[in-house]
Protein backbone atom coordinates (compact mmCIF):
# COMPACT_ATOMS: atom_id res chain seq x y z
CA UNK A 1 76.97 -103.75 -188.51
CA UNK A 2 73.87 -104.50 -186.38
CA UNK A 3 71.19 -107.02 -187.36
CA UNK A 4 67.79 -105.60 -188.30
CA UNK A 5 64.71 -106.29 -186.19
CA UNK A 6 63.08 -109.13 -187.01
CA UNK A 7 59.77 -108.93 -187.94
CA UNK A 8 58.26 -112.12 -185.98
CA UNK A 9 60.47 -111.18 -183.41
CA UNK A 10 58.51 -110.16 -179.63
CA UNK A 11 61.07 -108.02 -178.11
CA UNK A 12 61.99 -106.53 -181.51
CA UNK A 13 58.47 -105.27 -181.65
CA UNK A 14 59.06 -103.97 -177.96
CA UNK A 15 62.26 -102.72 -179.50
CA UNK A 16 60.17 -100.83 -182.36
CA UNK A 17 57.22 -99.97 -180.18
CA UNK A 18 54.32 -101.17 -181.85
CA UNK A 19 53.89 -103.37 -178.68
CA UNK A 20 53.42 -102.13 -175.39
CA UNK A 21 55.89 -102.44 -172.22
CA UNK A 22 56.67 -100.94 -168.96
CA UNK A 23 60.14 -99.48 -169.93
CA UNK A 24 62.13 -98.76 -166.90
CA UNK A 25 65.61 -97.86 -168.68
CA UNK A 26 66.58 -97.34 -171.97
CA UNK A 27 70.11 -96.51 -173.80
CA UNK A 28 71.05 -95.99 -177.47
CA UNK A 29 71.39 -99.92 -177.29
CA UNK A 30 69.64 -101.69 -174.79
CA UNK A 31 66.02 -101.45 -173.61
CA UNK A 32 64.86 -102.99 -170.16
CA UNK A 33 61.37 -103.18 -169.25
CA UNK A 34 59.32 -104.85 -166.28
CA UNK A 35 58.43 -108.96 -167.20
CA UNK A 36 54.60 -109.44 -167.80
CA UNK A 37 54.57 -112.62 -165.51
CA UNK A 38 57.06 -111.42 -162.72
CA UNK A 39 58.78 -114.54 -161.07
CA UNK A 40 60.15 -112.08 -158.16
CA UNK A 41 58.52 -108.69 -156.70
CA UNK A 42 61.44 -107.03 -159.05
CA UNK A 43 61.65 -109.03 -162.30
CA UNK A 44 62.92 -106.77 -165.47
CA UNK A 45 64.20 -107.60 -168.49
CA UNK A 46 67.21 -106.36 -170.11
CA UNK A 47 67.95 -106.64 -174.12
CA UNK A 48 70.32 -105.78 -176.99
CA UNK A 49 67.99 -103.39 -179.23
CA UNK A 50 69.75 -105.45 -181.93
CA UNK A 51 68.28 -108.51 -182.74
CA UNK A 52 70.67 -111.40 -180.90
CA UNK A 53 69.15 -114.72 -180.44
CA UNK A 54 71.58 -116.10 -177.62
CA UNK A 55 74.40 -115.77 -176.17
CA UNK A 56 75.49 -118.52 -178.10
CA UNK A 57 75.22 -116.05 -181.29
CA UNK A 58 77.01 -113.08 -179.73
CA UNK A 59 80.30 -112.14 -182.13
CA UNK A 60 83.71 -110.52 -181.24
CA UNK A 61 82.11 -107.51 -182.52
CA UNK A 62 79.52 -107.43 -179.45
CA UNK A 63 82.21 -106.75 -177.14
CA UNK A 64 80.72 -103.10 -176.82
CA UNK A 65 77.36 -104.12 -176.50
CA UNK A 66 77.92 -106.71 -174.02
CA UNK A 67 79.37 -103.74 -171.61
CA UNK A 68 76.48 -101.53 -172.38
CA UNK A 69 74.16 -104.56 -171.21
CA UNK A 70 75.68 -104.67 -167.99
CA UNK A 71 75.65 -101.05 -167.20
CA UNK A 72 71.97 -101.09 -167.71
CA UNK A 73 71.63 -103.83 -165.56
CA UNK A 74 73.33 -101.90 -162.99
CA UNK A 75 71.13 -99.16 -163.59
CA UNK A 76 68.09 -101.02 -163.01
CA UNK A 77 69.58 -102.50 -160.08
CA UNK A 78 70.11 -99.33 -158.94
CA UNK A 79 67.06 -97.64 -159.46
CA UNK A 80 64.40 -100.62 -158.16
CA UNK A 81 66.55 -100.65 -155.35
CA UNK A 82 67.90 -103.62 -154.88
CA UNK A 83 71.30 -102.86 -153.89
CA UNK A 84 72.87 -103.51 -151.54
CA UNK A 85 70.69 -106.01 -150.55
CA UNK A 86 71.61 -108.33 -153.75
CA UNK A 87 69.37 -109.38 -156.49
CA UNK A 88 69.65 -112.42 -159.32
CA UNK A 89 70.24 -112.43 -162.89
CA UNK A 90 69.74 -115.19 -165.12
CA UNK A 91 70.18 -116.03 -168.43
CA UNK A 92 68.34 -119.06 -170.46
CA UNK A 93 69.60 -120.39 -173.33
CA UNK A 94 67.91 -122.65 -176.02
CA UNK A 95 64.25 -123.90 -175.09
CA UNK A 96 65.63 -126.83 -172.59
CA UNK A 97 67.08 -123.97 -170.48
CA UNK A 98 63.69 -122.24 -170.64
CA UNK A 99 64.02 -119.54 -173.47
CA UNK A 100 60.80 -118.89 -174.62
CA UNK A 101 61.69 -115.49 -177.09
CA UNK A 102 64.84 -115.96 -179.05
CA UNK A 103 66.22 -112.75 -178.48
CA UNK A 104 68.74 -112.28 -176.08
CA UNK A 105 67.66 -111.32 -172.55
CA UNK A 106 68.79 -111.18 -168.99
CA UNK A 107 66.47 -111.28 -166.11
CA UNK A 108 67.36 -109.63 -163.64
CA UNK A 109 65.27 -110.25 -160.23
CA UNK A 110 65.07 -109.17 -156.68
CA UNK A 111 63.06 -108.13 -154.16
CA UNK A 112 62.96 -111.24 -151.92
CA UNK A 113 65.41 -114.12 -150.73
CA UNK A 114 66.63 -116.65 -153.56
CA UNK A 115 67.30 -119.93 -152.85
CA UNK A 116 70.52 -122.38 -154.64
CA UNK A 117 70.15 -124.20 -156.99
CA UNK A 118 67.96 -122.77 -159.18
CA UNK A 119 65.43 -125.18 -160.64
């Protein structure tokens, strides 16, 4: 059974509406919508619309839910156009990593070069 929003929680509010955000794709279960301080000309965010802190408190029963994230990332890939030419998605875990909303979230950017390593 899904978690309810949380209350406190940003992106559950985003989830519920009563904040604002560019929504560029939406399913029964996933919500992605453009970041408000873009780190790439494409930079969207892509969440569970239940509440999931990490991915270190995803469940067996997620299994569903984790293929529903990555078709929307496709989508969104898709529709801003960034393939074929490639685009990045990361994933931060825990505030050392540079998770600043404990909700699970993939960023998924494009729309220039990329260099390795990351940060």
């Amino acid at each position: 059974m899904p978690k309810a929003p949380v209350d406190d929680c940003l992106f559950c509010r985003i989830v519920q509406k009563s904040i604002p955000a560019e929504i560029v794709h939406e399913t029964d279960s996933t919500l992605a919508f453009r970041d408000v301080h873009p780190k790439a000309p494409v930079h969207v965010l892509v969440i569970p619309k239940e509440h999931v802190e990490s991915i270190m408190h995803l469940e067996k029963r997620h299994a569903a839910l984790l293929g529903d994230l990555h078709e929307t990332i496709q989508a969104v890939a898709r529709s801003e156009k960034l393939v074929p030419g490639g685009f990045r998605i990361a994933v931060n875990v825990g505030r050392e990593a540079g998770q600043t909303v404990p909700h699970l979230h993939y960023h998924v950017l494009g729309g220039r070069a990329f260099s390795w390593p990351p940060g």
